[in-house]
PDB file of N, CA and C in Angstrom:
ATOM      1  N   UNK A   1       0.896  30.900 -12.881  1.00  0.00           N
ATOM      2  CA  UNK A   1       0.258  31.765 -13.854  1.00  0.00           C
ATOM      3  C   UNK A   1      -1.130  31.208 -14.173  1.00  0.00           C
ATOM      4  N   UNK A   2      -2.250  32.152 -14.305  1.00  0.00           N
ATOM      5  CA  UNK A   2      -3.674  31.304 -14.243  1.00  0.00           C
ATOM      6  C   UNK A   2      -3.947  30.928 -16.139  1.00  0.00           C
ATOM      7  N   UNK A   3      -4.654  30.760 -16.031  1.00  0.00           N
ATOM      8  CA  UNK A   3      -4.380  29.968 -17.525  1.00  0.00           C
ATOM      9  C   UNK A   3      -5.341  30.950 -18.128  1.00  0.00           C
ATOM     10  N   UNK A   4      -5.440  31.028 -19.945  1.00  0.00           N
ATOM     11  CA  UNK A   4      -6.010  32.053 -20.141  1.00  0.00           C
ATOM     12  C   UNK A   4      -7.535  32.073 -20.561  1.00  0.00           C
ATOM     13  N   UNK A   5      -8.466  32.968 -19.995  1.00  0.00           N
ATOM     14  CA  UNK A   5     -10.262  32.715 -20.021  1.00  0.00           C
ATOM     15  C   UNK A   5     -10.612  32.289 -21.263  1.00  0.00           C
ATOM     16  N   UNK A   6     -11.188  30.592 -21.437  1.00  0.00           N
ATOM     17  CA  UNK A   6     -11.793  30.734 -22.584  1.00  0.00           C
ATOM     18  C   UNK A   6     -13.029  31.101 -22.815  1.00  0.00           C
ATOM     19  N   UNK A   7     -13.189  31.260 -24.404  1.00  0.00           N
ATOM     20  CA  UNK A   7     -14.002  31.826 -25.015  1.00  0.00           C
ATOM     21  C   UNK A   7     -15.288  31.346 -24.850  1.00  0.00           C
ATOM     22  N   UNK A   8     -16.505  31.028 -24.214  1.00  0.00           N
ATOM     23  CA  UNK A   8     -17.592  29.841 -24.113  1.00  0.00           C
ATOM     24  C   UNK A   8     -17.992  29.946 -25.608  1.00  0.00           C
ATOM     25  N   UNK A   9     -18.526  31.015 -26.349  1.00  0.00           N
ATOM     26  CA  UNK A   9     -18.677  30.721 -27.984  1.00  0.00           C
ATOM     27  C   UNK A   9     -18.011  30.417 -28.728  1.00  0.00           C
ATOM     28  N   UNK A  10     -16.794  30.067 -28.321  1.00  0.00           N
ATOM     29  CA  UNK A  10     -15.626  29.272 -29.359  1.00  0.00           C
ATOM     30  C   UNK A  10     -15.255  28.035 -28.159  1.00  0.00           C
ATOM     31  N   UNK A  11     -15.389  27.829 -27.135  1.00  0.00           N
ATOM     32  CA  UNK A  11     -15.329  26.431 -26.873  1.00  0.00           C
ATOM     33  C   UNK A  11     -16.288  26.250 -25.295  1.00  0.00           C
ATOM     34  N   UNK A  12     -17.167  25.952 -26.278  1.00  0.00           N
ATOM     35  CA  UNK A  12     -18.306  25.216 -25.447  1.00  0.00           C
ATOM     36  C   UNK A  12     -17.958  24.530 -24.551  1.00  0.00           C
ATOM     37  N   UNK A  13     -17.386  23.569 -24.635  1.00  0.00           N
ATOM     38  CA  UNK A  13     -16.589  22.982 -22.890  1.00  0.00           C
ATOM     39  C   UNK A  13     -15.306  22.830 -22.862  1.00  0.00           C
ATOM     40  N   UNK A  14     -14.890  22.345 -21.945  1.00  0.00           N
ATOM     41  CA  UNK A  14     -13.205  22.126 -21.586  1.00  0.00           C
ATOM     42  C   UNK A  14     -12.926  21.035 -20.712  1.00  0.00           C
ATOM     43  N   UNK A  15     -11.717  20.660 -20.753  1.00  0.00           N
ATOM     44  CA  UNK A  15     -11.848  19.659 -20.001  1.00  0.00           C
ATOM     45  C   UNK A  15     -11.746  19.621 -18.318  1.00  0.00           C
ATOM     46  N   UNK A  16     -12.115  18.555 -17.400  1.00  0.00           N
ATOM     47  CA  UNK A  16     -11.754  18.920 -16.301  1.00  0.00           C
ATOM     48  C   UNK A  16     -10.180  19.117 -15.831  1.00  0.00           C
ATOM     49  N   UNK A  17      -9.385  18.439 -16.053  1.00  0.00           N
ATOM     50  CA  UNK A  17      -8.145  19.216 -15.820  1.00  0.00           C
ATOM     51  C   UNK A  17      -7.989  20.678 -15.974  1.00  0.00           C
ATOM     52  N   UNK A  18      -8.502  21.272 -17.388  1.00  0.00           N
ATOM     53  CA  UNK A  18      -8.284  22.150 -17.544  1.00  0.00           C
ATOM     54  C   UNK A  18      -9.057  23.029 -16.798  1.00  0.00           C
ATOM     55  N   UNK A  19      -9.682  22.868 -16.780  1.00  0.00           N
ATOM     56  CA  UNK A  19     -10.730  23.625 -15.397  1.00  0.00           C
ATOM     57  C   UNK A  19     -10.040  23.538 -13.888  1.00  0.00           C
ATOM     58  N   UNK A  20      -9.426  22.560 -14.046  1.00  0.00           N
ATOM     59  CA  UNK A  20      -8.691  22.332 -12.400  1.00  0.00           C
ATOM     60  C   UNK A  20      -7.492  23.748 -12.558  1.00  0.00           C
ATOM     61  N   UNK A  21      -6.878  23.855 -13.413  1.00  0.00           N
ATOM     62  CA  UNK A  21      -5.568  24.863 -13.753  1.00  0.00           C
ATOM     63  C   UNK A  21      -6.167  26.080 -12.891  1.00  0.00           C
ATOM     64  N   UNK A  22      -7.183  26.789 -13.041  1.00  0.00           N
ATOM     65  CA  UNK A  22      -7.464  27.992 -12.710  1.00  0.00           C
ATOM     66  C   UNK A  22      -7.327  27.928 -10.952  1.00  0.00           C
ATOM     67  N   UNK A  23      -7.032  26.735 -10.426  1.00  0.00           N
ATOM     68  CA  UNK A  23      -7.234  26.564  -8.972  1.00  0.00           C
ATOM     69  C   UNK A  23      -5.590  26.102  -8.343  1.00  0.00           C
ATOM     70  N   UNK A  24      -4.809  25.876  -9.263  1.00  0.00           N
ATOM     71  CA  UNK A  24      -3.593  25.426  -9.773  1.00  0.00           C
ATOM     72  C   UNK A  24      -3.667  23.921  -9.078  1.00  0.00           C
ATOM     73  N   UNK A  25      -4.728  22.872  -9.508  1.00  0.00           N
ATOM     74  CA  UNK A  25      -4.824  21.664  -8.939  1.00  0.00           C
ATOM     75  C   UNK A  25      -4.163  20.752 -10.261  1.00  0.00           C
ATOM     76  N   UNK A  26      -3.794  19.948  -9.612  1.00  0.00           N
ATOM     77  CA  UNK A  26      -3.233  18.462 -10.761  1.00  0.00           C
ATOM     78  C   UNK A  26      -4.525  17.872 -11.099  1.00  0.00           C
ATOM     79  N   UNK A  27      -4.231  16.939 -12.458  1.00  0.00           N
ATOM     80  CA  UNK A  27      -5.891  16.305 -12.819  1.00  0.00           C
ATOM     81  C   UNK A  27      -6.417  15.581 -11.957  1.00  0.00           C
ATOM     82  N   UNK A  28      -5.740  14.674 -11.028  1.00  0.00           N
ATOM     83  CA  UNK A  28      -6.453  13.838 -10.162  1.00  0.00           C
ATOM     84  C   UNK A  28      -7.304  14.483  -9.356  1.00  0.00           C
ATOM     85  N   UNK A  29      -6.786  15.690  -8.903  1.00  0.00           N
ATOM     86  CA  UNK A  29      -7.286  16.972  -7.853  1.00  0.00           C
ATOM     87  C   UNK A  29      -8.491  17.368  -8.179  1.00  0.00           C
ATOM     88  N   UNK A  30      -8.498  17.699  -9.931  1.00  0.00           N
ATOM     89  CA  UNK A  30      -9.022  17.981 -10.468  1.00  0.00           C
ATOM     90  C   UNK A  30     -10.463  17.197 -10.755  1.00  0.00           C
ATOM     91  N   UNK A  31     -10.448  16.253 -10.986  1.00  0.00           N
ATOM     92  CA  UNK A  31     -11.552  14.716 -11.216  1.00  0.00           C
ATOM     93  C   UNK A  31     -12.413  14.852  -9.618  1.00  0.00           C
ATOM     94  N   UNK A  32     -11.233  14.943  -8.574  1.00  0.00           N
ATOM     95  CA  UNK A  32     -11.981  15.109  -7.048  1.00  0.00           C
ATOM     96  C   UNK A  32     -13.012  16.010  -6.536  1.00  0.00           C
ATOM     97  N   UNK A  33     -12.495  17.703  -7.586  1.00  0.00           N
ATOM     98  CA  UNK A  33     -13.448  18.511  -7.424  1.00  0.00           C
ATOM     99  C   UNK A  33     -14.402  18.527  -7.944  1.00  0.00           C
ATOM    100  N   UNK A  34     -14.406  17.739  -9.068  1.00  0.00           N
ATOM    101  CA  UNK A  34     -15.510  17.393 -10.168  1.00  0.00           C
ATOM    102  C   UNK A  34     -16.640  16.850  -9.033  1.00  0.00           C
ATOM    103  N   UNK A  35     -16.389  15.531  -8.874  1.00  0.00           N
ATOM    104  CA  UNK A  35     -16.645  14.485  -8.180  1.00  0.00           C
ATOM    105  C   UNK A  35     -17.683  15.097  -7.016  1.00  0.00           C
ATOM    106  N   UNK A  36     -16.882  15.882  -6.092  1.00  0.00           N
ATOM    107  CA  UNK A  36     -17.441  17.127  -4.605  1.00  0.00           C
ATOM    108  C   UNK A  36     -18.361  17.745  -5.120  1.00  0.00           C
ATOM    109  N   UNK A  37     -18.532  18.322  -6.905  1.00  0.00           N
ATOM    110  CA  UNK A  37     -19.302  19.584  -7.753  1.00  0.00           C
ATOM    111  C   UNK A  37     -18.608  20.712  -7.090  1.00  0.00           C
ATOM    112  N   UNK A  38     -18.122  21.019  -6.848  1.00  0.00           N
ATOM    113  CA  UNK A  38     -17.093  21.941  -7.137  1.00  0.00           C
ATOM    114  C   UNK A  38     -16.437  22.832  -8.394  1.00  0.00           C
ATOM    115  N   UNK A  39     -16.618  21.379  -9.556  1.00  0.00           N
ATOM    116  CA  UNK A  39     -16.885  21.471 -11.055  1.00  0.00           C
ATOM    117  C   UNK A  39     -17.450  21.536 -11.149  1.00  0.00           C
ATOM    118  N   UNK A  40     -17.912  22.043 -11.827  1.00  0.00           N
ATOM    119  CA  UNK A  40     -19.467  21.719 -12.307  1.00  0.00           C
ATOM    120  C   UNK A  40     -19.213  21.070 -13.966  1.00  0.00           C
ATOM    121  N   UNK A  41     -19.806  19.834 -14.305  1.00  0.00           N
ATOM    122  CA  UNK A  41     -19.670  18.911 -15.114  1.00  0.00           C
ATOM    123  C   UNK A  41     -21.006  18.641 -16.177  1.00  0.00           C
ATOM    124  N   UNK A  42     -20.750  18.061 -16.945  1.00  0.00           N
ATOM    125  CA  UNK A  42     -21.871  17.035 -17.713  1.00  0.00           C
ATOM    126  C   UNK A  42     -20.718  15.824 -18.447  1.00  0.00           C
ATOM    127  N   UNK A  43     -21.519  15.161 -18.580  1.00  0.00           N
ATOM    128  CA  UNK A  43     -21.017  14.227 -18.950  1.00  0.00           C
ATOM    129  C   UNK A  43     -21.627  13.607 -20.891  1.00  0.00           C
ATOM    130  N   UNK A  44     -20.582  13.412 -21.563  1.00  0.00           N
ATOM    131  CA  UNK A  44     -20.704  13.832 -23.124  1.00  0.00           C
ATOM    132  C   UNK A  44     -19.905  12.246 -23.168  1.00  0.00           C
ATOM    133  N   UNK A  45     -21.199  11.259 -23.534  1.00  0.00           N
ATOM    134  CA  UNK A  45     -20.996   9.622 -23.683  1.00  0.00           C
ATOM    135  C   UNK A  45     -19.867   9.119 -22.354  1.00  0.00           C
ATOM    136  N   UNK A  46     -18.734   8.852 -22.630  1.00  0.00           N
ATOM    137  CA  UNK A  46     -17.971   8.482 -21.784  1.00  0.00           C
ATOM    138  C   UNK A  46     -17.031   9.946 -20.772  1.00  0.00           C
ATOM    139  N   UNK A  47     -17.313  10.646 -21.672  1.00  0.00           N
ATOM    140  CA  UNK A  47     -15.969  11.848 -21.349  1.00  0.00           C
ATOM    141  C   UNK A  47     -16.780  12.702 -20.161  1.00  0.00           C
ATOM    142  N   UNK A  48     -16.194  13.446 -19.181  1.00  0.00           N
ATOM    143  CA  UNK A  48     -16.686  14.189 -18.738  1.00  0.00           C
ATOM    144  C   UNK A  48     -16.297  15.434 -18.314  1.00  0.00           C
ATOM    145  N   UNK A  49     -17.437  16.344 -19.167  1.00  0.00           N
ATOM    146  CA  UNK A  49     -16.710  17.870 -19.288  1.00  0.00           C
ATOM    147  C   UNK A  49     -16.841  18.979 -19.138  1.00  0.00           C
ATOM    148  N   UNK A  50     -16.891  20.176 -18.741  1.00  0.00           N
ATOM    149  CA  UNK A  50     -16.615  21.487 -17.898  1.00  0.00           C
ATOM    150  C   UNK A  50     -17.361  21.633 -18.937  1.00  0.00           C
ATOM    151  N   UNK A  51     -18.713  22.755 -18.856  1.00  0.00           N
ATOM    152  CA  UNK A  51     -19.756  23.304 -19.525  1.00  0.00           C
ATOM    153  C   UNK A  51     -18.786  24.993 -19.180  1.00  0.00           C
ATOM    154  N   UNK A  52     -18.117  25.406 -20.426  1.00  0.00           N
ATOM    155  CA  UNK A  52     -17.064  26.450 -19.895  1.00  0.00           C
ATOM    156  C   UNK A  52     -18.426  28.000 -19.554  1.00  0.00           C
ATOM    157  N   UNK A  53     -19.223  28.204 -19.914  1.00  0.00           N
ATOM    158  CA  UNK A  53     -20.050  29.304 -19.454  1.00  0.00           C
ATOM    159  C   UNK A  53     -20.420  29.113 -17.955  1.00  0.00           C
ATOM    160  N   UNK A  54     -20.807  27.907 -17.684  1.00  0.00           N
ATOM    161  CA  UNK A  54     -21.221  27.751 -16.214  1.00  0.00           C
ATOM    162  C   UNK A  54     -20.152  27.911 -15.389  1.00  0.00           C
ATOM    163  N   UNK A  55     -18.952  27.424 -15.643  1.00  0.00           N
ATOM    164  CA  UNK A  55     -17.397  27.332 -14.872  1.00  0.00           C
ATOM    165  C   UNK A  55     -17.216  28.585 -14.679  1.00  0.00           C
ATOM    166  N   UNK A  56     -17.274  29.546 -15.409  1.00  0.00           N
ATOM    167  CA  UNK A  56     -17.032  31.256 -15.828  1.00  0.00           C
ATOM    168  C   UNK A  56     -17.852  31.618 -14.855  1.00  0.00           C
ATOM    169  N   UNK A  57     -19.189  31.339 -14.993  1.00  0.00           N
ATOM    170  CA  UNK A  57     -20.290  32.104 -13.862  1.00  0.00           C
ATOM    171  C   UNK A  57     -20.152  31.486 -12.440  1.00  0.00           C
ATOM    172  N   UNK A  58     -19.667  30.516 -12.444  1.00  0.00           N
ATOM    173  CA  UNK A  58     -18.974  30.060 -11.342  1.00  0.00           C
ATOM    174  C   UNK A  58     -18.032  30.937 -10.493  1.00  0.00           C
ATOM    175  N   UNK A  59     -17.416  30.926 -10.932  1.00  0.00           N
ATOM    176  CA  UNK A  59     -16.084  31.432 -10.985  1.00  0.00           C
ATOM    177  C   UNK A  59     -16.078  33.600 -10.877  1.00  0.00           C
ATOM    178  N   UNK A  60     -17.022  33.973 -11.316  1.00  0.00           N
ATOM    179  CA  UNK A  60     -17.515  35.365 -11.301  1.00  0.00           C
ATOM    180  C   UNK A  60     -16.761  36.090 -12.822  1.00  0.00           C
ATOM    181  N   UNK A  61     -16.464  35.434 -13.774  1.00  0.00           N
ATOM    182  CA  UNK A  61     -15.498  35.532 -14.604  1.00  0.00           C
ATOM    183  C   UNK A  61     -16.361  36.297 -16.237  1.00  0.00           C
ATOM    184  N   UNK A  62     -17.545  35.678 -16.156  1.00  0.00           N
ATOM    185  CA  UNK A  62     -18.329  34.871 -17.795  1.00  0.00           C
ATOM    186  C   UNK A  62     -18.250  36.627 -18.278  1.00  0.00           C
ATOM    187  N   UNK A  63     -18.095  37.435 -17.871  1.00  0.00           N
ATOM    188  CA  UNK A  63     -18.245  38.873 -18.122  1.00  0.00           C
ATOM    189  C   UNK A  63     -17.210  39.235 -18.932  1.00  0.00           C
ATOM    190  N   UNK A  64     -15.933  38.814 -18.815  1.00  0.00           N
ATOM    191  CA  UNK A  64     -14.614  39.135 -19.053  1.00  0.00           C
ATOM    192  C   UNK A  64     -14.524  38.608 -20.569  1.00  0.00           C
ATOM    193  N   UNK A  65     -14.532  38.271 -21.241  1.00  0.00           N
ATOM    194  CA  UNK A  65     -14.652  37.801 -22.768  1.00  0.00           C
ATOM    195  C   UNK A  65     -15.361  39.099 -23.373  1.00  0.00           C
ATOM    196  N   UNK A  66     -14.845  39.671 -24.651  1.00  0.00           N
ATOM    197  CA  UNK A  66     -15.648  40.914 -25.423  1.00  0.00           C
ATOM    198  C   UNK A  66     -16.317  39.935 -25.912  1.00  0.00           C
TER     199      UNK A  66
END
């Protein structure tokens, strides 16, 4: 089941796992695609995290949110 589109104006990023779900990858899988850019990432001090508007336009998705 694909997980459900978030909102980019109610959450500005997400994490990479959770970004991996839509591909149905495990987190390690997930960190790998990061890694390839595949994700597309920034990195926020130590953490590093799915900019969820870019993932969406990625993805052909960012439209689908009212």
């Amino acid at each position: 089941m694909m997980p459900a589109v978030p909102d980019p104006r109610e959450r500005p990023t997400i994490s990479v796992p959770e970004a991996g779900e839509f591909f149905g990858l495990k987190p390690a899988a997930s960190y790998k695609a990061a890694e390839r850019g595949e994700i597309p990432t920034i990195r926020v001090g130590r953490a590093l995290k799915v900019p969820t508007a870019k993932f969406l336009d990625k993805l052909g998705l960012l439209g689908l949110n009212p």
